[in-house]
N, C-alpha and C. Protein backbone atom coordinates (compact mmCIF):
# COMPACT_ATOMS: atom_id res chain seq x y z
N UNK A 1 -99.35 170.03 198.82
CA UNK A 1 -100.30 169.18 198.16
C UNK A 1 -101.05 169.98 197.11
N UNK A 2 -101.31 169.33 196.12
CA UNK A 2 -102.26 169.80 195.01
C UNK A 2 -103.49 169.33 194.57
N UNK A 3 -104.51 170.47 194.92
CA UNK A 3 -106.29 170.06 194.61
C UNK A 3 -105.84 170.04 193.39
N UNK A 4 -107.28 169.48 192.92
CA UNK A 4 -107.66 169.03 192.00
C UNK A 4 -108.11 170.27 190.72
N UNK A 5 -108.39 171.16 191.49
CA UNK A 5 -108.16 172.11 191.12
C UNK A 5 -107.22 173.36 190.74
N UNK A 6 -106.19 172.43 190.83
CA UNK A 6 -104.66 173.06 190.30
C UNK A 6 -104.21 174.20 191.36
N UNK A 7 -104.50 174.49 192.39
CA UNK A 7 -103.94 175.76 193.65
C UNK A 7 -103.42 174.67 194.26
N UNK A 8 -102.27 175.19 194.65
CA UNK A 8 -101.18 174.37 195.70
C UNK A 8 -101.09 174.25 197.06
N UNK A 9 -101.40 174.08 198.20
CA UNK A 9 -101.84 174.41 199.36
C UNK A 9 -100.31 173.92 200.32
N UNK A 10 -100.10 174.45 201.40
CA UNK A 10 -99.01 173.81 202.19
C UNK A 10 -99.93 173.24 203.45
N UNK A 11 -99.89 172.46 204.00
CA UNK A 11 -100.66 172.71 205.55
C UNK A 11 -99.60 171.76 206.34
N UNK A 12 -99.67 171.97 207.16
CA UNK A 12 -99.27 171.19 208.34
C UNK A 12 -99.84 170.44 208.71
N UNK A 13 -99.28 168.86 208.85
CA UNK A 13 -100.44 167.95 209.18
C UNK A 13 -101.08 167.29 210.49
N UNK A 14 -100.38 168.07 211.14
CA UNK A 14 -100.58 168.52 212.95
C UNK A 14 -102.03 169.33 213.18
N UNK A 15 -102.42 169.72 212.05
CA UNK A 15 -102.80 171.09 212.68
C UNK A 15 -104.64 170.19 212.81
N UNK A 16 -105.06 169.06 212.01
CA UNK A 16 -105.91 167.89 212.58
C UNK A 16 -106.04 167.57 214.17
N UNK A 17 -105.19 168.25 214.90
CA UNK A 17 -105.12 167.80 215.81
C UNK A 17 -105.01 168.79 217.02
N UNK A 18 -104.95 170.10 216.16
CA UNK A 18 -104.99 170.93 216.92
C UNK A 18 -106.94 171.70 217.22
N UNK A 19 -106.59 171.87 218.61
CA UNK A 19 -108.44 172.03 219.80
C UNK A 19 -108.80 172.78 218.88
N UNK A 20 -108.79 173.88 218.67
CA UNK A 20 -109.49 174.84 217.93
C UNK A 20 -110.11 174.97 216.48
N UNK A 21 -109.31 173.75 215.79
CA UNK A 21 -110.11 173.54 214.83
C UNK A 21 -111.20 172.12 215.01
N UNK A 22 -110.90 171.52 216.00
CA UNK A 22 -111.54 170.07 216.10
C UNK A 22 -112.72 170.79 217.01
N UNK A 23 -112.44 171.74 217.60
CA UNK A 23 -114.30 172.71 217.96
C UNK A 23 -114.61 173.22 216.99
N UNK A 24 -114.10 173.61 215.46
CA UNK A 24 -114.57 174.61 214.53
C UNK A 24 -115.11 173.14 213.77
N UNK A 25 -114.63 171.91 213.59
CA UNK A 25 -115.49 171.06 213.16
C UNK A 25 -116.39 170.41 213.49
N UNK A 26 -116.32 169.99 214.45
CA UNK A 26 -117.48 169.99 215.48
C UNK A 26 -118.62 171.20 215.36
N UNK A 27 -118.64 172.35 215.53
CA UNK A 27 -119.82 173.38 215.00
C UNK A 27 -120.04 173.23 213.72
N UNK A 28 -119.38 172.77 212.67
CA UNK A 28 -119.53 172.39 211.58
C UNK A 28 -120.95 171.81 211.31
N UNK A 29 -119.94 170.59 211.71
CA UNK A 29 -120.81 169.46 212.08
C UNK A 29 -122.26 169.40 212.35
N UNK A 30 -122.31 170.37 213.19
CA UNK A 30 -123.47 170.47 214.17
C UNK A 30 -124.41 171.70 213.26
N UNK A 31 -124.08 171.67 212.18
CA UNK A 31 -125.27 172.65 211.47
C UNK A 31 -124.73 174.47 211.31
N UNK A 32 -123.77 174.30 212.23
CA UNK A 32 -123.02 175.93 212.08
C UNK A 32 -122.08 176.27 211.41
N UNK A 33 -122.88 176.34 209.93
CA UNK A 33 -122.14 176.83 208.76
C UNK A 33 -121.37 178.03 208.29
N UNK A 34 -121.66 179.22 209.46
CA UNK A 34 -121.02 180.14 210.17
C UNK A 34 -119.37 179.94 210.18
N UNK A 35 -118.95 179.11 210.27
CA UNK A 35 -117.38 178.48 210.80
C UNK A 35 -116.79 178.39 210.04
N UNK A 36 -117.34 178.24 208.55
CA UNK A 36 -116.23 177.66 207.26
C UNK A 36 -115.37 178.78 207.31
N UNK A 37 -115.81 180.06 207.40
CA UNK A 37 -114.38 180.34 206.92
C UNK A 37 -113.33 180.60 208.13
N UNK A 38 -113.83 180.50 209.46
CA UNK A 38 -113.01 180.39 210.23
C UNK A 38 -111.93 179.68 209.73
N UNK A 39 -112.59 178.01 210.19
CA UNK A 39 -111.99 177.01 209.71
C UNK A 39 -110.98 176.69 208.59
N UNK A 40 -111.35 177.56 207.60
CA UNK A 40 -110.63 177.70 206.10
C UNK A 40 -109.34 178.24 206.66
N UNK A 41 -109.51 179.37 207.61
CA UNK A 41 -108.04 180.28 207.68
C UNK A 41 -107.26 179.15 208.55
N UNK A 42 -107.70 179.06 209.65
CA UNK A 42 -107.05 177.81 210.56
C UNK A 42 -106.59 176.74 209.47
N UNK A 43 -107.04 176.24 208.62
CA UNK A 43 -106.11 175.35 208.36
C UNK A 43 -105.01 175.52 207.29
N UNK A 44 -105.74 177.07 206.23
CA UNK A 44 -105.07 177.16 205.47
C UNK A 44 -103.95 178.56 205.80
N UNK A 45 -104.02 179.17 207.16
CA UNK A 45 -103.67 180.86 206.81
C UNK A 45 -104.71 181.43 206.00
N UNK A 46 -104.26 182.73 206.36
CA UNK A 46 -104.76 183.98 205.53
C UNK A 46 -104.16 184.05 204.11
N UNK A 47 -103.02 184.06 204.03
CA UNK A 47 -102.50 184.20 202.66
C UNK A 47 -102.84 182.79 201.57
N UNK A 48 -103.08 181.58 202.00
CA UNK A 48 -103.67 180.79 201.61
C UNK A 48 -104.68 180.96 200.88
N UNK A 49 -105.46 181.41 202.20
CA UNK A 49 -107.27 181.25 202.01
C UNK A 49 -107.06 182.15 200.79
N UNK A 50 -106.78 183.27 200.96
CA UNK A 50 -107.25 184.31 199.77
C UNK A 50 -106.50 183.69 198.56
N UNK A 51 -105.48 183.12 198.53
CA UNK A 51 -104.94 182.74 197.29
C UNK A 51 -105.84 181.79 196.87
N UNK A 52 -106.55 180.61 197.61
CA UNK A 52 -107.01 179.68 197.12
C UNK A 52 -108.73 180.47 196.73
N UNK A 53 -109.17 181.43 197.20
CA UNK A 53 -110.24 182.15 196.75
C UNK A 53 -110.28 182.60 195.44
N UNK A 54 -108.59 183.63 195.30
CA UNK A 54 -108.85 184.02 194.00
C UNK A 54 -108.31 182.99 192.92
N UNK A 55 -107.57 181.99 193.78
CA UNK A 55 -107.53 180.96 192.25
C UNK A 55 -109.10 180.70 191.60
N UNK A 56 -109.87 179.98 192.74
CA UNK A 56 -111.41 179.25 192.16
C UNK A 56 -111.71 180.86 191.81
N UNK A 57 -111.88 181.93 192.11
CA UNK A 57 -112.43 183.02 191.23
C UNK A 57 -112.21 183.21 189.94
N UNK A 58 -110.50 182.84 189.82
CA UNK A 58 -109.76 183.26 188.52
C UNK A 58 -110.63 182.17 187.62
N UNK A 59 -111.03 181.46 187.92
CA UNK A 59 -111.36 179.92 186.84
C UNK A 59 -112.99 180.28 186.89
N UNK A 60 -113.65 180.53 187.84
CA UNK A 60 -115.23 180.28 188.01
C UNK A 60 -115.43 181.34 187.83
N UNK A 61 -115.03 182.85 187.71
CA UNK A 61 -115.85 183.61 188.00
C UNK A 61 -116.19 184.55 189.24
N UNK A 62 -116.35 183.36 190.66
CA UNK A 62 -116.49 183.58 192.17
C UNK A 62 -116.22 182.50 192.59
N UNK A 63 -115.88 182.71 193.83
CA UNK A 63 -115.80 181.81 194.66
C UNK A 63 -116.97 181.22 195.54
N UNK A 64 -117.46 179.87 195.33
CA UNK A 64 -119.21 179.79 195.81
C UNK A 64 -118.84 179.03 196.77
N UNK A 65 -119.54 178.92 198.31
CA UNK A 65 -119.58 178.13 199.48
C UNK A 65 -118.81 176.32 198.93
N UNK A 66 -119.60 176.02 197.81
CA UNK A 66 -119.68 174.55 197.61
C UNK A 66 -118.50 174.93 196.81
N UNK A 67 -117.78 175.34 196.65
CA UNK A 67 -116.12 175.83 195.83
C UNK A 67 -115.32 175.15 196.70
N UNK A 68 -115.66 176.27 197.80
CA UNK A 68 -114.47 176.25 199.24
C UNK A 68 -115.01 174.92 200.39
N UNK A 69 -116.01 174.33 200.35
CA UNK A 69 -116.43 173.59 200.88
C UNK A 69 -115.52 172.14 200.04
N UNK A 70 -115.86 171.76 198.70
CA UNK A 70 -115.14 170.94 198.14
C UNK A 70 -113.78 171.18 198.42
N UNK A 71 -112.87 172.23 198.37
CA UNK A 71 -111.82 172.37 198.56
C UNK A 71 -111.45 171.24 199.93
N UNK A 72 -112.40 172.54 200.49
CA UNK A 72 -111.86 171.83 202.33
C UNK A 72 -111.93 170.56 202.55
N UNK A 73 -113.13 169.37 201.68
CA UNK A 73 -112.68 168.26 202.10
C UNK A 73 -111.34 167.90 201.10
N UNK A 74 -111.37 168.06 200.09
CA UNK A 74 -110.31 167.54 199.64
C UNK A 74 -108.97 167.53 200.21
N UNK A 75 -108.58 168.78 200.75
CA UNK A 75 -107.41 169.11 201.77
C UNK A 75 -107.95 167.72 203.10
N UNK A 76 -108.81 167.82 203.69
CA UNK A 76 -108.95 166.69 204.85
C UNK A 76 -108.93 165.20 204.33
N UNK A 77 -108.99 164.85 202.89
CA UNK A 77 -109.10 163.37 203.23
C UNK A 77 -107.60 163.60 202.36
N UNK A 78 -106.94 164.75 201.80
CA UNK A 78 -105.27 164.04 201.90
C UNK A 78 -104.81 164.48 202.77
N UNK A 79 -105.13 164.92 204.18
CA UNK A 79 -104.48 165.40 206.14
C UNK A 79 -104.37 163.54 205.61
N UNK A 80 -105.85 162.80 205.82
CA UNK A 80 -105.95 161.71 206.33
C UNK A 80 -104.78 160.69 205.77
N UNK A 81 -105.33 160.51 204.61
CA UNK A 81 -104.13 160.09 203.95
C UNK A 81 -103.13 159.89 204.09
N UNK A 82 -102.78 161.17 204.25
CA UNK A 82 -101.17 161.15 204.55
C UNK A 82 -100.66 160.67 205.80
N UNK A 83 -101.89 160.58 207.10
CA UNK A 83 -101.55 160.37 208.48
C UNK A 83 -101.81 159.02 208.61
N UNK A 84 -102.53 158.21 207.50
CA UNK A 84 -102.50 156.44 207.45
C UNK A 84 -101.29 156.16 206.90
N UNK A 85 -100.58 156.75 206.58
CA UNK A 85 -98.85 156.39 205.92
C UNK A 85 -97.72 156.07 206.66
């Protein structure tokens, strides 16, 4: 899939469903902003995350919370998407 921001992401669309991130959203959730980047690697990998870091770096400058935060929903409402299909 492709943000909007032109980095290409692969994910698996299982992985919504996998415990360990549905507790990392849940602490989310719950005010523990601590988790994003857990969460980031869980859904994206390591080689991901950092690719999708230094893409928004390559364009912005840095990579800012509300960068990778927009990212992450965008990746979750096309999980959703794709799982209403």
């Amino acid at each position: 899939m492709k943000l909007t921001n032109g980095f290409e992401v692969q994910v698996d669309e299982q992985t919504l469903h996998d415990w360990e991130v549905v507790e990392l959203i849940c602490e989310l959730e719950n005010g523990n902003s601590t988790k994003l980047p857990a969460l980031v690697a869980a859904i994206l990998g390591e080689d991901q995350k950092k690719g999708l870091v230094a893409h928004i770096k390559a364009e912005k400058g840095r990579c800012t919370v509300e960068d990778m935060s927009a990212a992450m929903v965008e990746i979750f409402q096309m999980l959703n998407d794709s799982e209403k299909k």
